[in-house]
Protein backbone atom coordinates (compact mmCIF):
# COMPACT_ATOMS: atom_id res chain seq x y z
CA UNK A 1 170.88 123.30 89.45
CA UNK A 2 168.75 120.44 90.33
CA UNK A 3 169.04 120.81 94.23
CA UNK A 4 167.90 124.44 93.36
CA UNK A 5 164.86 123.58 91.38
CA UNK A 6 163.69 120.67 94.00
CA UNK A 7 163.89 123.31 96.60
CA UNK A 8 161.92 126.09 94.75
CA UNK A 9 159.17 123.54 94.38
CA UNK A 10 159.21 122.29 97.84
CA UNK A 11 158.94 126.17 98.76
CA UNK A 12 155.86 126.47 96.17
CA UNK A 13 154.31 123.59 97.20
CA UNK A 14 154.35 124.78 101.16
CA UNK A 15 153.21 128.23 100.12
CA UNK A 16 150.32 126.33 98.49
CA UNK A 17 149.28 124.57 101.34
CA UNK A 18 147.97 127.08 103.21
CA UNK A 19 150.95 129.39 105.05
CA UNK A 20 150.86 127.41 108.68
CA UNK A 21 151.72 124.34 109.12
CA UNK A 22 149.62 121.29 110.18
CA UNK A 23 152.00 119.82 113.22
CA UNK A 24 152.23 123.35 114.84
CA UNK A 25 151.69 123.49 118.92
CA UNK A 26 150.77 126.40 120.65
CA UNK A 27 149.14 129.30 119.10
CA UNK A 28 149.73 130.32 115.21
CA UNK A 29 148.80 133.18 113.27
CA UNK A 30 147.26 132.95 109.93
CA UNK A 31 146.61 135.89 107.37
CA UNK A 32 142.69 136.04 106.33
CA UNK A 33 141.71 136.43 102.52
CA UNK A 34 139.30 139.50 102.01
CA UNK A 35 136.90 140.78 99.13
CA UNK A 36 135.75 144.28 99.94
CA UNK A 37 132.87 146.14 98.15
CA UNK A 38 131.26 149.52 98.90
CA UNK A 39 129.08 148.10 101.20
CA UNK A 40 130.34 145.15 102.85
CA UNK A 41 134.11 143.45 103.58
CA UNK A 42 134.31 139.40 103.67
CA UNK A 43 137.09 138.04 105.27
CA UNK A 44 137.48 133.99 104.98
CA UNK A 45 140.34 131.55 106.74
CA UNK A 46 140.46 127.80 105.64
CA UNK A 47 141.43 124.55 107.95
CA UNK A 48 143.55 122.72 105.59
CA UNK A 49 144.69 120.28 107.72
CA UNK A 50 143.23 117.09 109.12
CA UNK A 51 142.14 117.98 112.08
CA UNK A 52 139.97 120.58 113.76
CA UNK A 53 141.43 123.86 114.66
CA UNK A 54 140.28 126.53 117.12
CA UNK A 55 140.91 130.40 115.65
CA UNK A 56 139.98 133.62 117.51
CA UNK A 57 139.42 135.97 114.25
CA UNK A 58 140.01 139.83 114.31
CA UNK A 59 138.97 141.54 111.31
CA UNK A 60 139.48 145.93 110.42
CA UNK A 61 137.78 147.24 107.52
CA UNK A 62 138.41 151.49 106.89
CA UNK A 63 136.37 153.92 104.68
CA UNK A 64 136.97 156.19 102.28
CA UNK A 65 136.83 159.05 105.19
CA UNK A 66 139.17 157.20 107.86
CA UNK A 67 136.72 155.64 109.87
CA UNK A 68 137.58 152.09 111.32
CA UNK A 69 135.23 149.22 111.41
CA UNK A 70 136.11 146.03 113.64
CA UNK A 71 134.11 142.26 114.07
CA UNK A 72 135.65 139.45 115.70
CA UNK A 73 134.62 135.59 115.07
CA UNK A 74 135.86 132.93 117.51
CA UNK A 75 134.86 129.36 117.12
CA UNK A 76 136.45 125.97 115.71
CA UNK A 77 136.98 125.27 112.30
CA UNK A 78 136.52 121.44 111.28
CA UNK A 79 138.90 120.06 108.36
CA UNK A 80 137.97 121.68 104.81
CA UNK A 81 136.21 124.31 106.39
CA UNK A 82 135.80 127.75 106.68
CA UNK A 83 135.66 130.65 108.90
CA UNK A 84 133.91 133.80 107.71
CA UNK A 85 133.71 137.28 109.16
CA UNK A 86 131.78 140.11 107.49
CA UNK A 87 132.34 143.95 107.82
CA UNK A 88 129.80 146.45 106.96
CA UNK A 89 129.47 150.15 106.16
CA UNK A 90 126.98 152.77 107.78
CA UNK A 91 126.54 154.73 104.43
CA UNK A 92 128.06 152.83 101.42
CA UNK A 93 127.30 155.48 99.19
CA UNK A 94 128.58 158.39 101.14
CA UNK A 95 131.60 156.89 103.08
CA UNK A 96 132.22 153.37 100.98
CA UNK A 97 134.30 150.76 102.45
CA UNK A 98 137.97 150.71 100.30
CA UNK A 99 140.30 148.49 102.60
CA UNK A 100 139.60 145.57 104.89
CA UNK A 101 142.40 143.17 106.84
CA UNK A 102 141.86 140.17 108.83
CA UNK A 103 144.16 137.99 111.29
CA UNK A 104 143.47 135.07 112.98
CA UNK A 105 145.28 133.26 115.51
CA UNK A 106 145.02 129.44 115.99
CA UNK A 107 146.04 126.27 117.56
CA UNK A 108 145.10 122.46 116.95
């Protein structure tokens, strides 16, 4: 019972810290958080780690008719920071944004 209990926490303490890990090589990919509103679709990525990171950012937003939206952001994120990419609609009263989805794929 105890080994079960330390591992459950060392599995919610890694799911805390961000999904990817810091000592990684090579490319990684890491799932963006979005807020979407009628209007507009924020997608945001943070650097957790100590060091700087480069990310290549793909974000999708879709309307309430179908239509597809994409951005991309590319650029390196320093540690604690962020990386933001913003997806707007053409008529946010007639065709309102209702989903948006981001990746990103990194390396140190």
């Amino acid at each position: 019972m105890k080994k079960l209990i330390t591992l459950f926490s060392l599995l919610l303490s890694l799911k805390s810290f961000g999904f990817f890990n810091c000592n990684q090589y090579g490319y990684f990919n890491i799932q963006a958080r979005c807020i979407v509103n009628p209007a507009t679709a924020t997608c945001v990525v943070n650097n957790y780690c100590g060091r700087p990171m480069y990310c290549e950012m793909q974000g999708q937003a879709v309307t309430r008719a179908g239509y597809f939206g994409n951005n991309w952001n590319q650029g390196t994120i320093l540690p604690g920071g962020n990386m933001y990419i913003t997806l707007n609609a053409t008529n946010a009263y007639v065709d309102p944004l209702v989903n948006a989805r981001a990746t990103t794929q990194c390396r140190f």
